[in-house]
N, C-alpha and C. Protein backbone atom coordinates (compact mmCIF):
# COMPACT_ATOMS: atom_id res chain seq x y z
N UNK A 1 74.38 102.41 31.30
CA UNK A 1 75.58 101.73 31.69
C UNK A 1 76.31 102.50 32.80
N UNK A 2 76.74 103.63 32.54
CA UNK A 2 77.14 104.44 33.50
C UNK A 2 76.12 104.70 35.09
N UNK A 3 75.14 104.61 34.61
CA UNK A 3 74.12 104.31 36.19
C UNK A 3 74.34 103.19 36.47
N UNK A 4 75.08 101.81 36.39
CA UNK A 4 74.90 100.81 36.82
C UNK A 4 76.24 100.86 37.25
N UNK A 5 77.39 101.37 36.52
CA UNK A 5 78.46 101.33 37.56
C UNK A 5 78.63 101.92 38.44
N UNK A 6 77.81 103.40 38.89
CA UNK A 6 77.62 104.07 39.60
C UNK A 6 77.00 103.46 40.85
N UNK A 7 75.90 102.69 40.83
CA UNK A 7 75.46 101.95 41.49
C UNK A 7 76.15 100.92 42.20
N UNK A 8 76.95 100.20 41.68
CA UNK A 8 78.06 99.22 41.89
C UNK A 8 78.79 100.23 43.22
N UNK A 9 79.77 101.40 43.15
CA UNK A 9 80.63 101.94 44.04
C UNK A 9 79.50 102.90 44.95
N UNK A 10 78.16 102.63 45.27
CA UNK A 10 78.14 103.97 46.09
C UNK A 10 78.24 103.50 47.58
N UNK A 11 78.08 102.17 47.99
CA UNK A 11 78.26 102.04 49.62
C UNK A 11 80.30 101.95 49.34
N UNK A 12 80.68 102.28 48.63
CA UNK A 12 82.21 101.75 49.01
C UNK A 12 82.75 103.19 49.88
N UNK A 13 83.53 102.36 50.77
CA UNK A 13 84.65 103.38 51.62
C UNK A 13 85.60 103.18 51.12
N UNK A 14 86.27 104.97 51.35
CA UNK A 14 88.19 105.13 51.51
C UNK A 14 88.71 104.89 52.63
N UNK A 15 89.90 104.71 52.78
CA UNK A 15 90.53 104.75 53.92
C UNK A 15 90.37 106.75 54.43
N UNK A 16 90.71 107.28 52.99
CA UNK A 16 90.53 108.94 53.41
C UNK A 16 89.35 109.45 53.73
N UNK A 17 87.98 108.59 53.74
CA UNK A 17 86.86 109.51 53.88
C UNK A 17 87.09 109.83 55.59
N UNK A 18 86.25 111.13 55.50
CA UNK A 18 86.13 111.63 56.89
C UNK A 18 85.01 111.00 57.57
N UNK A 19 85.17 110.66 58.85
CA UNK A 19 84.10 109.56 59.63
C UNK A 19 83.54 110.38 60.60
N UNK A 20 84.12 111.85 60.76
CA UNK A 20 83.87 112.59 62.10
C UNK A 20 84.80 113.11 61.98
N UNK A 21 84.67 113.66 63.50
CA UNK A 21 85.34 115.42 63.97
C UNK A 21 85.87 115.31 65.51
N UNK A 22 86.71 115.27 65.86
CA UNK A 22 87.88 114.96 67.07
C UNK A 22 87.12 116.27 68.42
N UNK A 23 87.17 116.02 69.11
CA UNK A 23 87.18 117.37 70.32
C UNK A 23 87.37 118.81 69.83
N UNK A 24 88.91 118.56 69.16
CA UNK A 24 89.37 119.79 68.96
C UNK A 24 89.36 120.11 67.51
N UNK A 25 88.39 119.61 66.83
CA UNK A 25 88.03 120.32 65.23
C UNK A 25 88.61 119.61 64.06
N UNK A 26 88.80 118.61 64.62
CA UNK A 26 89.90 118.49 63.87
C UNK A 26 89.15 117.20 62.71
N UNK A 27 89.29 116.32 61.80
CA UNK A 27 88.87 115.45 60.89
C UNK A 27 89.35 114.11 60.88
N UNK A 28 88.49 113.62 61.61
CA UNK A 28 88.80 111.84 62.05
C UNK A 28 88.39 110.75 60.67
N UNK A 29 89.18 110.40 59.99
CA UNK A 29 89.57 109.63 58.81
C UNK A 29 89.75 107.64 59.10
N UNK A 30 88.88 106.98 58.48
CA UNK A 30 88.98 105.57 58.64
C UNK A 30 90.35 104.57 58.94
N UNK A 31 91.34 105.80 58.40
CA UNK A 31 92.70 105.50 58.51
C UNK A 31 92.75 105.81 60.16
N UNK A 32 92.79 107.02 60.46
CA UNK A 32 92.65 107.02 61.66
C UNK A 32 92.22 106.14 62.94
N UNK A 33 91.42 105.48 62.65
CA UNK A 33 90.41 104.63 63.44
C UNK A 33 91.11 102.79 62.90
N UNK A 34 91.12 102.47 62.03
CA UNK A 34 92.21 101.18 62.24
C UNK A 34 93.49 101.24 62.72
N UNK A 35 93.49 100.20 63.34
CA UNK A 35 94.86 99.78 64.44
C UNK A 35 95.66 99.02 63.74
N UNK A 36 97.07 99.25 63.88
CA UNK A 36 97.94 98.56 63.05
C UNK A 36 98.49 98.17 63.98
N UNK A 37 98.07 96.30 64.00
CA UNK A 37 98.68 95.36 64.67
C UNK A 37 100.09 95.08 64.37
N UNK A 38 100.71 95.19 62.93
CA UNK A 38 101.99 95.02 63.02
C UNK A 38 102.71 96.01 63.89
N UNK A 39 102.84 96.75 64.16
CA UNK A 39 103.88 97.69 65.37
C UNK A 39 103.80 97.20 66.43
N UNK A 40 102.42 96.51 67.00
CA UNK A 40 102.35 96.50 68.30
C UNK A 40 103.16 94.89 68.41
N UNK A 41 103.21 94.22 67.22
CA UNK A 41 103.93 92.68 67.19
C UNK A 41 104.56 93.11 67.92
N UNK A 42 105.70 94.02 66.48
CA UNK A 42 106.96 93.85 66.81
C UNK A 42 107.49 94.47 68.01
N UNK A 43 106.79 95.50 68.83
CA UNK A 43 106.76 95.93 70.27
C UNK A 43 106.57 94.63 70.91
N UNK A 44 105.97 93.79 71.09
CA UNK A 44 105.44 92.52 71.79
C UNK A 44 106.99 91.98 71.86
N UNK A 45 107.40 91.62 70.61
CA UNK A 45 108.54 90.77 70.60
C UNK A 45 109.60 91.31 71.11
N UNK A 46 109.87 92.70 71.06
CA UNK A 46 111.16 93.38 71.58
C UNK A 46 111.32 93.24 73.10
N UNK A 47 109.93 93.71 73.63
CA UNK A 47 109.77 93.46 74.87
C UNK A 47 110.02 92.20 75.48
N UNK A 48 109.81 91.50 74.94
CA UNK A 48 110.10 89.91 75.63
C UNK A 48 111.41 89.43 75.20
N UNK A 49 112.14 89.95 74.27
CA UNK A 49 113.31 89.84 74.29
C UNK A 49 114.19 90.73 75.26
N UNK A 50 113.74 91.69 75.55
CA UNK A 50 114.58 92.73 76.89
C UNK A 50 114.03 91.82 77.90
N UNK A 51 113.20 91.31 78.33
CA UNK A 51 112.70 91.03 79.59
C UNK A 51 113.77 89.53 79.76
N UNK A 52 113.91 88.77 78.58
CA UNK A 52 114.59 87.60 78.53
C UNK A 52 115.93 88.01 78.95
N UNK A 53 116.86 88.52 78.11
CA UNK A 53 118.02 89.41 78.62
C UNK A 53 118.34 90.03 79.95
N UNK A 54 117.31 90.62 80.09
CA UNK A 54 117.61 90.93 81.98
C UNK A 54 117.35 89.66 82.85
N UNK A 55 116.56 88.87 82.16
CA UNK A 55 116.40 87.76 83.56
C UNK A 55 117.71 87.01 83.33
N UNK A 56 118.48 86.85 81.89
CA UNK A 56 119.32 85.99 81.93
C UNK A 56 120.76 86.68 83.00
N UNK A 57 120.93 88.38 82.94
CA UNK A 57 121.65 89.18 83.65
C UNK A 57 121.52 88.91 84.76
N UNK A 58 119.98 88.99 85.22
CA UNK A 58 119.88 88.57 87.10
C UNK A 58 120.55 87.58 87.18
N UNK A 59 120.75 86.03 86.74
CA UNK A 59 121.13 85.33 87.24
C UNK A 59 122.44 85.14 86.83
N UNK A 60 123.07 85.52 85.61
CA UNK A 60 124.34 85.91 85.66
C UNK A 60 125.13 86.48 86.29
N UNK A 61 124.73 87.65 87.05
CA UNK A 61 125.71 88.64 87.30
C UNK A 61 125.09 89.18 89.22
N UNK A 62 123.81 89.27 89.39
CA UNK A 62 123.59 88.64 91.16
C UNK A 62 123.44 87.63 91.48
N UNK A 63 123.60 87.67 92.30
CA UNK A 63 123.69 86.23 93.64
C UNK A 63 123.35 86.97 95.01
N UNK A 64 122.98 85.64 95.61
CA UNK A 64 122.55 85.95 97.06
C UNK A 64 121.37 86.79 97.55
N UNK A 65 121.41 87.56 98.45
CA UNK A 65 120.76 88.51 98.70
C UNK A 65 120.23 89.75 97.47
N UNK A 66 121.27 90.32 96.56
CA UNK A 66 120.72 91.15 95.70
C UNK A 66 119.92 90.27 94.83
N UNK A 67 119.86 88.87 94.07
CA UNK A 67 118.98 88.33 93.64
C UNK A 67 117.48 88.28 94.09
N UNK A 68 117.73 88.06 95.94
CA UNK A 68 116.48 88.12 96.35
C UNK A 68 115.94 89.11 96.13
N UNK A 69 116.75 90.18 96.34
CA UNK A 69 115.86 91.64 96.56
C UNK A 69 115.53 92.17 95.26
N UNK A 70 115.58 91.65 94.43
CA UNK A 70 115.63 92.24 93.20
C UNK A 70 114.27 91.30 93.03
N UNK A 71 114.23 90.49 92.59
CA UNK A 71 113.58 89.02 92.83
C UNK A 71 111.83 89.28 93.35
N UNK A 72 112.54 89.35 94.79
CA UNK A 72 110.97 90.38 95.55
C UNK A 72 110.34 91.91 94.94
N UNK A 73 111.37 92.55 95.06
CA UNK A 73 111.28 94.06 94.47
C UNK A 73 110.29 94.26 93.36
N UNK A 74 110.73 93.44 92.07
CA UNK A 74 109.75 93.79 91.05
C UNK A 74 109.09 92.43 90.64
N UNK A 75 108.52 91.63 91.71
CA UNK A 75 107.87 90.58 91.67
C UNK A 75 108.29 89.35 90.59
N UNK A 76 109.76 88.63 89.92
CA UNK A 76 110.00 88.14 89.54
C UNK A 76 109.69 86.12 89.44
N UNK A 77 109.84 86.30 90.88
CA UNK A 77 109.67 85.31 91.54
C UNK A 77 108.09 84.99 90.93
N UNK A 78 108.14 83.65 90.68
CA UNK A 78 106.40 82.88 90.56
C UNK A 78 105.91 83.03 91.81
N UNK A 79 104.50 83.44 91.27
CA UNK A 79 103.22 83.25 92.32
C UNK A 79 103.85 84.47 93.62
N UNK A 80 104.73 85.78 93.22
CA UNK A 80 104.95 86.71 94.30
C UNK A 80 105.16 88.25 93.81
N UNK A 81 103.94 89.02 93.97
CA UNK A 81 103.81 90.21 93.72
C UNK A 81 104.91 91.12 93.98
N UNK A 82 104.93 92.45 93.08
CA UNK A 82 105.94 93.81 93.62
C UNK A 82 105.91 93.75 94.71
N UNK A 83 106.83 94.02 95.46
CA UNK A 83 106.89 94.00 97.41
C UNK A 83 107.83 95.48 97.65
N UNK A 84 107.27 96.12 98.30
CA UNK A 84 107.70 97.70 98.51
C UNK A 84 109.48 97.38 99.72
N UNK A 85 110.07 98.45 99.85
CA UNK A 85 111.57 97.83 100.70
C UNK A 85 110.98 96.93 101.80
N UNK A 86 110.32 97.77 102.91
CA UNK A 86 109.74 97.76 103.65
C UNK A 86 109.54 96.13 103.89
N UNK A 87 108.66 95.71 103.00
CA UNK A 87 108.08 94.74 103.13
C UNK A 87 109.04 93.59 102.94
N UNK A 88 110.44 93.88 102.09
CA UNK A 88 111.24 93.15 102.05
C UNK A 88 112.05 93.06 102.95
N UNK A 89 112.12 93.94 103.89
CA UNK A 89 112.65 93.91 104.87
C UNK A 89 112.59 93.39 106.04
N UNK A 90 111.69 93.38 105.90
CA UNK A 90 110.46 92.17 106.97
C UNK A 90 110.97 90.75 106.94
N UNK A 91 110.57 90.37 105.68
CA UNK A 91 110.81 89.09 105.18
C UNK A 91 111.85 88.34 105.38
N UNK A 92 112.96 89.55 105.05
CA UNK A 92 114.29 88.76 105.14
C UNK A 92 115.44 89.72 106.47
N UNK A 93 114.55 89.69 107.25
CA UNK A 93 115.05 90.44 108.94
C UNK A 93 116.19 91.53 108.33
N UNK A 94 115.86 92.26 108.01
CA UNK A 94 117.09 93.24 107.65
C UNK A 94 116.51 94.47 107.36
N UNK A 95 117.35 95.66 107.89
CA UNK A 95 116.41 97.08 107.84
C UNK A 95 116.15 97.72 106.54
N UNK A 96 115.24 98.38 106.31
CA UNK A 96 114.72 98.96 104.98
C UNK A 96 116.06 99.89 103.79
N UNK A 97 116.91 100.31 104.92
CA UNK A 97 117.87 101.14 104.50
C UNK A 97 118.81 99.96 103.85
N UNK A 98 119.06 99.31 103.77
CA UNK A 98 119.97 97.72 103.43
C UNK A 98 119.45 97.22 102.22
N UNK A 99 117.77 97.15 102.73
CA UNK A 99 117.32 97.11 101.50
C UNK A 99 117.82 97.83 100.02
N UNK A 100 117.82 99.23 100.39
CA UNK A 100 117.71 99.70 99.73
C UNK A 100 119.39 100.13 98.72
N UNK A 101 119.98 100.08 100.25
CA UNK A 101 121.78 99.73 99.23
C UNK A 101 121.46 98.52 98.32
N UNK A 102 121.25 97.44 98.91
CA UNK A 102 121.23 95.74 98.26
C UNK A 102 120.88 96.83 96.48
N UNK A 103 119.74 96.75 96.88
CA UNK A 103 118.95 97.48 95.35
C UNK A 103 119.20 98.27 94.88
N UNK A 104 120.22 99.13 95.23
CA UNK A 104 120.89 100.18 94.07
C UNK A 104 122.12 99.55 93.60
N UNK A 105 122.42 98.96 94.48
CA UNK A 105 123.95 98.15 94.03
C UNK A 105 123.57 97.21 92.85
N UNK A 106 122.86 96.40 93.14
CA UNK A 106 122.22 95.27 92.01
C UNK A 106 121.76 96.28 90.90
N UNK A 107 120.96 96.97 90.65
CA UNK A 107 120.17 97.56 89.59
C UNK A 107 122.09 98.29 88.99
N UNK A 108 123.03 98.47 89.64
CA UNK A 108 123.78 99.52 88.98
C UNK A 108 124.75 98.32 88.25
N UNK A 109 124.72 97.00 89.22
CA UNK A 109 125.17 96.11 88.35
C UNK A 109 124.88 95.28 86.78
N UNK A 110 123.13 95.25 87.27
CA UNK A 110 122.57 94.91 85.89
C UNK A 110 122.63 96.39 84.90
N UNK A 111 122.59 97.40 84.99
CA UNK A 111 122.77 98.70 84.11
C UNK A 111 123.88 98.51 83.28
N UNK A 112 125.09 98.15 83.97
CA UNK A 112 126.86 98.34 83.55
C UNK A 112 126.44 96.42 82.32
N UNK A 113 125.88 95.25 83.18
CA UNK A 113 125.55 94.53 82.62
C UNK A 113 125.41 94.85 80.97
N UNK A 114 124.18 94.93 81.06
CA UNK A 114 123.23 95.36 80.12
C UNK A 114 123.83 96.72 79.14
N UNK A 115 124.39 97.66 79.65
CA UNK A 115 124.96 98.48 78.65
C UNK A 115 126.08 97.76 78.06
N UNK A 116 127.03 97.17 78.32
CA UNK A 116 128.02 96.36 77.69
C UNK A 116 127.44 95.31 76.39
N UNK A 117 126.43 94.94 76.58
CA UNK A 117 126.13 93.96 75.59
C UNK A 117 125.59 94.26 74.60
């Protein structure tokens, strides 16, 4: 009887058995090696709730030109990649240095934004 339950548990795994040995000596455990999708959810969801919040700030709180540049800057806009000052500067005839007030001014507006709420 006891050989047959023995038989029953010998392919079973722990989460604690050791599976291996890391670079540095160390004891790589089955626990180790599964990924726990719940953290990365709730990372998923947080993130898209900050990202929602700042877009609702952009359009709350710039207008005009700092919208654009902000807009272009970290590629907001559909169907239009990150665009370096430079390149925004181009676009919208105005020198890189302008650019770059426009975009500290805006980013210091959404900051003061965004910390208030």
């Amino acid at each position: 009887m006891l050989i047959r339950n023995v038989k029953k548990t010998v392919g079973d795994a722990y989460l604690q058995d050791v599976v291996g040995v890391d670079r540095e000596g160390n004891e790589v455990r089955f626990e180790d090696k599964i990924a726990d999708d719940a953290d990365a959810i709730d990372d998923q969801v947080n993130l898209r709730m900050q990202i929602s919040r700042l877009k609702e700030a952009i359009f709350r709180v710039l207008h005009g030109r700092e919208r654009k540049v902000i807009a272009l800057r970290y590629g907001l806009e559909p169907s239009v990649e990150e665009m370096t000052q430079r390149e925004i500067a181009d676009r919208l005839n105005i020198s890189r240095s302008y650019v770059s007030r426009i975009e500290k001014k805006a980013l210091g507006k959404l900051r003061k934004e965004l910390s208030e709420n």
